[in-house]
N, C-alpha and C. Protein backbone atom coordinates (compact mmCIF):
# COMPACT_ATOMS: atom_id res chain seq x y z
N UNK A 1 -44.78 -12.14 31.16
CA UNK A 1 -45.11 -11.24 30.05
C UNK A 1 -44.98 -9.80 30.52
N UNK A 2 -44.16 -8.60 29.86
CA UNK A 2 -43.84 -7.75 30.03
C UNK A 2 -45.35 -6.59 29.76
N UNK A 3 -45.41 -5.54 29.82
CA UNK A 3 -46.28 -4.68 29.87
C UNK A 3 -46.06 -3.54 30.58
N UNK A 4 -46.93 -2.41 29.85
CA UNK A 4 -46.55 -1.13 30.46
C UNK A 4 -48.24 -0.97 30.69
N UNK A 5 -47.98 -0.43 32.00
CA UNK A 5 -49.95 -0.06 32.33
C UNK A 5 -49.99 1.70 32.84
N UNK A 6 -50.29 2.17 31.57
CA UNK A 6 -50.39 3.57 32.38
C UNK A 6 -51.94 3.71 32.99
N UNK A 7 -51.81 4.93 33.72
CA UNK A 7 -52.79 5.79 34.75
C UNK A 7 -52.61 7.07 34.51
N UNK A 8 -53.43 7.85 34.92
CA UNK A 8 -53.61 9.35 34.98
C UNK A 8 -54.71 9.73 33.44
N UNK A 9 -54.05 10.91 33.07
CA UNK A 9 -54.51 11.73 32.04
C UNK A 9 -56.17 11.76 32.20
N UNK A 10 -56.90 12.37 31.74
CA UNK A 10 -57.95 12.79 31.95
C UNK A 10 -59.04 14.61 31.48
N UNK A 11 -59.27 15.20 31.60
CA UNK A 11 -59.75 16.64 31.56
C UNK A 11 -59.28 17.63 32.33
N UNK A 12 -58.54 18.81 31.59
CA UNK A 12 -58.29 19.92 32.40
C UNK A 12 -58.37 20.96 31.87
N UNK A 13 -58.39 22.29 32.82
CA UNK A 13 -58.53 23.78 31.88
C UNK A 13 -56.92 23.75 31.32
N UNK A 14 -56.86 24.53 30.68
CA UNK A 14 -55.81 25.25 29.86
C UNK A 14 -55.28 26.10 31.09
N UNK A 15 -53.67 26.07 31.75
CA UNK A 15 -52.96 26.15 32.82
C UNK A 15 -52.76 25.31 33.76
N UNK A 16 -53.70 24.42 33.56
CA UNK A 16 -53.92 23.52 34.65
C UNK A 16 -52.86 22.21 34.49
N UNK A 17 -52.50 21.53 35.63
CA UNK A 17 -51.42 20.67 35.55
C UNK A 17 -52.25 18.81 35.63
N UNK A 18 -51.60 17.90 34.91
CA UNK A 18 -51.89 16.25 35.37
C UNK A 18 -50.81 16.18 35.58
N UNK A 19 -50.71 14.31 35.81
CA UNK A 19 -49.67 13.61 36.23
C UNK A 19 -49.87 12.28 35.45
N UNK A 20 -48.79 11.63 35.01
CA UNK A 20 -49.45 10.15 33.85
C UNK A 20 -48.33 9.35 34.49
N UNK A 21 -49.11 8.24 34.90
CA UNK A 21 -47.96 7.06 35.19
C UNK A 21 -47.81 5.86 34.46
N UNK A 22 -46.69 5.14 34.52
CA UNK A 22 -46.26 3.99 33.23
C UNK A 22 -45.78 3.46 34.43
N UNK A 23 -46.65 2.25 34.69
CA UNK A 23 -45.46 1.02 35.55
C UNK A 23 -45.39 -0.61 34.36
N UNK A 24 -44.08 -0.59 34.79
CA UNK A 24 -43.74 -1.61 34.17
C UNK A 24 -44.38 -3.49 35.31
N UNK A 25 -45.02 -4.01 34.16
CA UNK A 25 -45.97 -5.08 34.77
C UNK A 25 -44.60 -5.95 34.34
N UNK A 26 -44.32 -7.41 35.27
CA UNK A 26 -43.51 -8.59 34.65
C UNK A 26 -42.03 -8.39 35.17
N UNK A 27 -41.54 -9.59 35.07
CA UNK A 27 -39.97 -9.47 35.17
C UNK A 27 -39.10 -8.90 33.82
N UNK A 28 -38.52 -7.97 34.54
CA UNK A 28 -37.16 -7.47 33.64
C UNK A 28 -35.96 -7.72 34.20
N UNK A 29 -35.29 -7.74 33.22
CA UNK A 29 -33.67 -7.38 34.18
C UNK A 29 -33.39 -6.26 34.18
N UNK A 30 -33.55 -5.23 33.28
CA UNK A 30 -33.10 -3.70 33.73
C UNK A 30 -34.05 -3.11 32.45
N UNK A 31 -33.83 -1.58 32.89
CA UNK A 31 -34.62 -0.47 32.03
C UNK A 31 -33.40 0.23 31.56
N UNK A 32 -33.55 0.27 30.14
CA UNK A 32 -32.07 1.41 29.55
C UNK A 32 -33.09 2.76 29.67
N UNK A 33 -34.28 2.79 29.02
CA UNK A 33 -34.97 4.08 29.00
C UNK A 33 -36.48 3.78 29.07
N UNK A 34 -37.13 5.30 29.43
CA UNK A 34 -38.58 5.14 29.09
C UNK A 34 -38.62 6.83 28.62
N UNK A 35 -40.05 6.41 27.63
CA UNK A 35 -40.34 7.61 26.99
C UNK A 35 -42.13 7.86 27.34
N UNK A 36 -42.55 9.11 27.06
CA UNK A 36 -44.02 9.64 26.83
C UNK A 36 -43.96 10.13 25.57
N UNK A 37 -44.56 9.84 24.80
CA UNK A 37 -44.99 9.81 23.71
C UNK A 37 -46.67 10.00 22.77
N UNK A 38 -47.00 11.18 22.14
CA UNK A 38 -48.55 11.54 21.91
C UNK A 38 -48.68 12.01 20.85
N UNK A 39 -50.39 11.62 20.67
CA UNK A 39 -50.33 11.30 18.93
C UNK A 39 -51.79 11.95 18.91
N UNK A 40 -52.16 13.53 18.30
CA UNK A 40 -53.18 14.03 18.18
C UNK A 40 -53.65 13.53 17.26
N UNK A 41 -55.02 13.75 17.06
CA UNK A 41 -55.88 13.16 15.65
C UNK A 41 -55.29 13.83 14.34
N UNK A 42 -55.06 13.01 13.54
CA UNK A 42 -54.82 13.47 12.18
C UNK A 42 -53.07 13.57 12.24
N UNK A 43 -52.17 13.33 13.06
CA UNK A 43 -51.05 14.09 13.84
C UNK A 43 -49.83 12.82 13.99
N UNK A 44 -48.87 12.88 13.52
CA UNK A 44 -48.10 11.67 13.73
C UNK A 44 -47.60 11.40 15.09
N UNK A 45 -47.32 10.36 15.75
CA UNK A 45 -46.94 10.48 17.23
C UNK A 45 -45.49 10.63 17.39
N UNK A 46 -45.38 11.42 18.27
CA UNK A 46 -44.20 12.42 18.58
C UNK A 46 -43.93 12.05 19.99
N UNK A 47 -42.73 12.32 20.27
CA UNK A 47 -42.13 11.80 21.29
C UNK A 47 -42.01 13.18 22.00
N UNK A 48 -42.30 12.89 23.43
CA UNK A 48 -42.77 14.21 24.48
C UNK A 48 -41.49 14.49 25.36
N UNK A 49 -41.14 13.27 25.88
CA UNK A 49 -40.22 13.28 26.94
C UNK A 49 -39.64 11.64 26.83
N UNK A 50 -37.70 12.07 27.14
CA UNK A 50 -37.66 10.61 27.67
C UNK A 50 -36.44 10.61 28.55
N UNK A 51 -36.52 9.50 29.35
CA UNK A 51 -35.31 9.57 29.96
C UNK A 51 -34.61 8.43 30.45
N UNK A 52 -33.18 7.71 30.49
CA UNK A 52 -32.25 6.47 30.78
C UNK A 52 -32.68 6.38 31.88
N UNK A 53 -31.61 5.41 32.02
CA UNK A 53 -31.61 4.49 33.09
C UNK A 53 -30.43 5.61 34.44
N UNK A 54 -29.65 6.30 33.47
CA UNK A 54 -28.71 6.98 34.33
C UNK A 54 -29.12 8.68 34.59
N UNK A 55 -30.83 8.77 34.60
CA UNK A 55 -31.67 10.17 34.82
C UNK A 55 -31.44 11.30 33.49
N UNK A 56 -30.78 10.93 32.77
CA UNK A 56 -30.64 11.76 31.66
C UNK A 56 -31.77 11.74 30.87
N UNK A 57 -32.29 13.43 31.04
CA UNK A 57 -33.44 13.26 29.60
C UNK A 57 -33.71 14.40 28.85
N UNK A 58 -34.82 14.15 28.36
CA UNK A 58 -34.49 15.01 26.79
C UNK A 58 -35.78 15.21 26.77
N UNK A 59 -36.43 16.59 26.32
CA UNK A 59 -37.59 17.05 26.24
C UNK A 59 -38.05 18.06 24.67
N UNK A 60 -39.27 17.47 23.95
CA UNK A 60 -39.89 18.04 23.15
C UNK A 60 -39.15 19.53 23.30
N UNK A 61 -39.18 20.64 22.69
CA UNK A 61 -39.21 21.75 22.38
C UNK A 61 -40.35 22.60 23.04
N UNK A 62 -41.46 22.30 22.60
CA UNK A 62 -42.76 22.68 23.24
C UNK A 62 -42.90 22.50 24.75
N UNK A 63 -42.41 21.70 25.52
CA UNK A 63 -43.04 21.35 26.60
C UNK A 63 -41.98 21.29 27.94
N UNK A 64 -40.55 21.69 27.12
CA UNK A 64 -39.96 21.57 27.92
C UNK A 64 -40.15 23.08 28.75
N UNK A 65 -39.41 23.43 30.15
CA UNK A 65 -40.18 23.67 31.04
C UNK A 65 -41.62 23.97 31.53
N UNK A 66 -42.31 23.12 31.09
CA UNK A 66 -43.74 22.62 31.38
C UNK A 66 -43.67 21.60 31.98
N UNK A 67 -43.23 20.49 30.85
CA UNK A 67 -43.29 19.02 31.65
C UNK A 67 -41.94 18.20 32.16
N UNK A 68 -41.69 17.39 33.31
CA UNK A 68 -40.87 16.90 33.35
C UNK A 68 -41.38 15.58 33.86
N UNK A 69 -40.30 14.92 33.83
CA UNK A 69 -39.76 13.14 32.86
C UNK A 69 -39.15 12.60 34.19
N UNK A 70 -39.72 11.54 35.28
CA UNK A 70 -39.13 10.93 36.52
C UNK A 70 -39.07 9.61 36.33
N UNK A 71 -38.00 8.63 36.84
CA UNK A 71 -38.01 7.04 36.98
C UNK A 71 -37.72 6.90 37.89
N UNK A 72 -38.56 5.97 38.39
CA UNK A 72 -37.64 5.86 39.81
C UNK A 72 -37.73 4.05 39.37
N UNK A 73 -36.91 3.62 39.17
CA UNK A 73 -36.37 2.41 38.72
C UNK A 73 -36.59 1.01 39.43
N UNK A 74 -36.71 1.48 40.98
CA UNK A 74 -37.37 0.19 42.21
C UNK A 74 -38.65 -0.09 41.62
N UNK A 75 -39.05 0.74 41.50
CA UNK A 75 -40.84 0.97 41.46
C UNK A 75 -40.65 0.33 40.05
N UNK A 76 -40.10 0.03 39.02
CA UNK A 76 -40.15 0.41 37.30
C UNK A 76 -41.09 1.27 37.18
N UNK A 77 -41.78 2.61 37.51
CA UNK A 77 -42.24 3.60 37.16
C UNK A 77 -41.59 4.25 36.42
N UNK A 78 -42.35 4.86 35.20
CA UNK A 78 -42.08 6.51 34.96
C UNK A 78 -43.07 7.15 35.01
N UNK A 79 -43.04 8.31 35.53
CA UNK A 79 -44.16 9.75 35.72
C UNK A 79 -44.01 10.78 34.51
N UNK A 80 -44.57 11.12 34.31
CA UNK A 80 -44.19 12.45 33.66
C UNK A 80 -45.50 13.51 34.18
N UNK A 81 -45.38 14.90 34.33
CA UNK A 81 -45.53 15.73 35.51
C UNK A 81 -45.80 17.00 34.70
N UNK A 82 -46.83 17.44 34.25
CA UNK A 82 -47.29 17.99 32.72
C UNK A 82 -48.21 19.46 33.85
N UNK A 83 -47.58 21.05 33.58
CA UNK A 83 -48.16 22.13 34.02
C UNK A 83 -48.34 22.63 33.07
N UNK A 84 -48.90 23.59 33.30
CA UNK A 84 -49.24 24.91 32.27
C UNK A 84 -50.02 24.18 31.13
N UNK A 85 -50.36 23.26 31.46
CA UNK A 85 -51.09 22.81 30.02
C UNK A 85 -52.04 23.61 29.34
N UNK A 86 -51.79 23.47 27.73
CA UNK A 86 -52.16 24.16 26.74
C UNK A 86 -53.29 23.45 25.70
N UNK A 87 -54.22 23.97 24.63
CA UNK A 87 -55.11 23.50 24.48
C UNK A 87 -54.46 22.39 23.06
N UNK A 88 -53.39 22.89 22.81
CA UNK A 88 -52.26 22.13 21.62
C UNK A 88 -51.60 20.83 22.66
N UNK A 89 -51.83 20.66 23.82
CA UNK A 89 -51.05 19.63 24.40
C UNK A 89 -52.19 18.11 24.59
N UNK A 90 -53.73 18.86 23.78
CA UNK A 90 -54.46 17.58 23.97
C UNK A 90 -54.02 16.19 22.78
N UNK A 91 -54.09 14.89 23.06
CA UNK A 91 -53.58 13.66 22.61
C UNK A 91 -53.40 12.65 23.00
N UNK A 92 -53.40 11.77 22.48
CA UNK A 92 -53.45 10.47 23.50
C UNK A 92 -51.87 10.13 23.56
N UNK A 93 -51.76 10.29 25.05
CA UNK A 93 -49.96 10.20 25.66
C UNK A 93 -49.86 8.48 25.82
N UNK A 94 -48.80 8.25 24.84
CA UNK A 94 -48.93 6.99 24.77
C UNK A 94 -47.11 6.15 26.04
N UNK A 95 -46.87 5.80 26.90
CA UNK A 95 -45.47 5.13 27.43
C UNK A 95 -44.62 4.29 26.28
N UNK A 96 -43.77 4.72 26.43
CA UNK A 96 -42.71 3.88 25.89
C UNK A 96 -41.87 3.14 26.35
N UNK A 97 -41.35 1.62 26.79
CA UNK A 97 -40.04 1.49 27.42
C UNK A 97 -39.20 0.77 26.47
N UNK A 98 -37.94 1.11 26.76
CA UNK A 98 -36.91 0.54 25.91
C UNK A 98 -36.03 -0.70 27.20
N UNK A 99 -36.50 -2.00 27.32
CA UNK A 99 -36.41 -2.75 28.20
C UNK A 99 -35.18 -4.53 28.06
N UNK A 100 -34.45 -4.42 29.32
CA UNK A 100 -33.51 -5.57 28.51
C UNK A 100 -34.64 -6.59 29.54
N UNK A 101 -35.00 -7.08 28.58
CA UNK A 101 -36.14 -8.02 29.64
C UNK A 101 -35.04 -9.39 30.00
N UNK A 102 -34.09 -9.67 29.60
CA UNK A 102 -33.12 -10.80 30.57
C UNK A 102 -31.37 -10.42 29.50
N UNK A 103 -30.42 -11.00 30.45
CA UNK A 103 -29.68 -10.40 29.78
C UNK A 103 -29.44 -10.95 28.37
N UNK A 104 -28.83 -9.82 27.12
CA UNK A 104 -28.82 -9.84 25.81
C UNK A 104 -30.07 -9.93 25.41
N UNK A 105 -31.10 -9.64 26.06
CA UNK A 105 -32.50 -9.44 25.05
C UNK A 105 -33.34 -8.32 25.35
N UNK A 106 -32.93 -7.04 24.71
CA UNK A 106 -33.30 -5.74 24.54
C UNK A 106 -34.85 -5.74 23.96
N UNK A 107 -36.02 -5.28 24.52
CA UNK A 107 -36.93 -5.08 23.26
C UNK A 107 -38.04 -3.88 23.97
N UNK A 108 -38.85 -3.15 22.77
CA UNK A 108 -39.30 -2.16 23.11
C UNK A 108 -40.69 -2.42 23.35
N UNK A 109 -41.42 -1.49 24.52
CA UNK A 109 -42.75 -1.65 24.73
C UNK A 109 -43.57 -0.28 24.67
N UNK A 110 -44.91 -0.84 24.25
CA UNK A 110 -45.65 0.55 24.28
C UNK A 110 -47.26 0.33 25.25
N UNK A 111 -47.08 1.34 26.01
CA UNK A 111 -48.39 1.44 27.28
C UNK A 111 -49.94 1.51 25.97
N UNK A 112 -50.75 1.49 26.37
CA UNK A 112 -52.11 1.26 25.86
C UNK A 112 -52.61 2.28 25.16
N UNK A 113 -51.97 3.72 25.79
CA UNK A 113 -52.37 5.03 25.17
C UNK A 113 -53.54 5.45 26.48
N UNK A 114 -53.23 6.84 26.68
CA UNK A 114 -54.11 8.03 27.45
C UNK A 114 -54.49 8.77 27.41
N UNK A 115 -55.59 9.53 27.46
CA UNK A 115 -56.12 10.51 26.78
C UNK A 115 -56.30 11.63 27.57
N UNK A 116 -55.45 12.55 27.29
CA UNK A 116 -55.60 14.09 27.79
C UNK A 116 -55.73 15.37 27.42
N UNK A 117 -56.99 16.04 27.61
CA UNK A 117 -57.76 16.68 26.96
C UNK A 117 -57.56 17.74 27.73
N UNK A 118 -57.44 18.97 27.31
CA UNK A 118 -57.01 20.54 27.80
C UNK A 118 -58.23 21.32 27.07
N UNK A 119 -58.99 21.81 27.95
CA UNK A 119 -60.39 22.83 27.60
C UNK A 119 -61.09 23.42 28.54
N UNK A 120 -61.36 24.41 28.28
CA UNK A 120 -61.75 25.18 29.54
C UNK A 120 -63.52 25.18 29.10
């Protein structure tokens, strides 16, 4: 059974930097992509950061040079690596993977959700 188990997120001032990890639990055969993804109260969930299997990625508007988007693919980790945080960046950061769990069977997963809160 496949699964994404994130870690990190937690309380910080406003400038202050976390770190959120997504490891992939279970056998796969490969990762096309993983995403971070966060959904404030009242707030539809929006996609933060994501990036392939071949390091290519793509970042929110808001956050790009703030946060950046790592896989390191042995590990099935993704990190994402969040500075300057702002008091608009609090939400629960939810993982995404887009996973071929054996070959010809593509399907998408979502981590549990994390909660990171920016306040001084």
């Amino acid at each position: 059974q496949v699964q994404l188990v994130e870690s990190g997120g937690g309380l910080v001032q406003p400038g202050g930097s976390l770190s959120l990890s997504c490891t992939i639990s279970g056998n796969i055969f490969s990762i096309t992509a993983m995403a971070w993804y966060r959904q404030a109260p009242g707030q539809q969930r929006e996609m933060v950061a994501r990036i392939n299997s071949g390091g290519r990625t793509d970042y929110a508007g808001d956050v790009k040079d703030r946060f950046t988007i790592s896989l390191d693919i042995a590990k099935k980790t993704a990190l994402l690596q969040m500075d300057r945080l702002k008091s608009e960046d609090k939400a629960v950061y939810y993982c995404f993977g887009d996973i071929r769990v054996r070959p010809g069977m593509f399907d998408d997963f979502w981590g549990q959700g994390t909660q990171v809160t920016v306040s001084s």
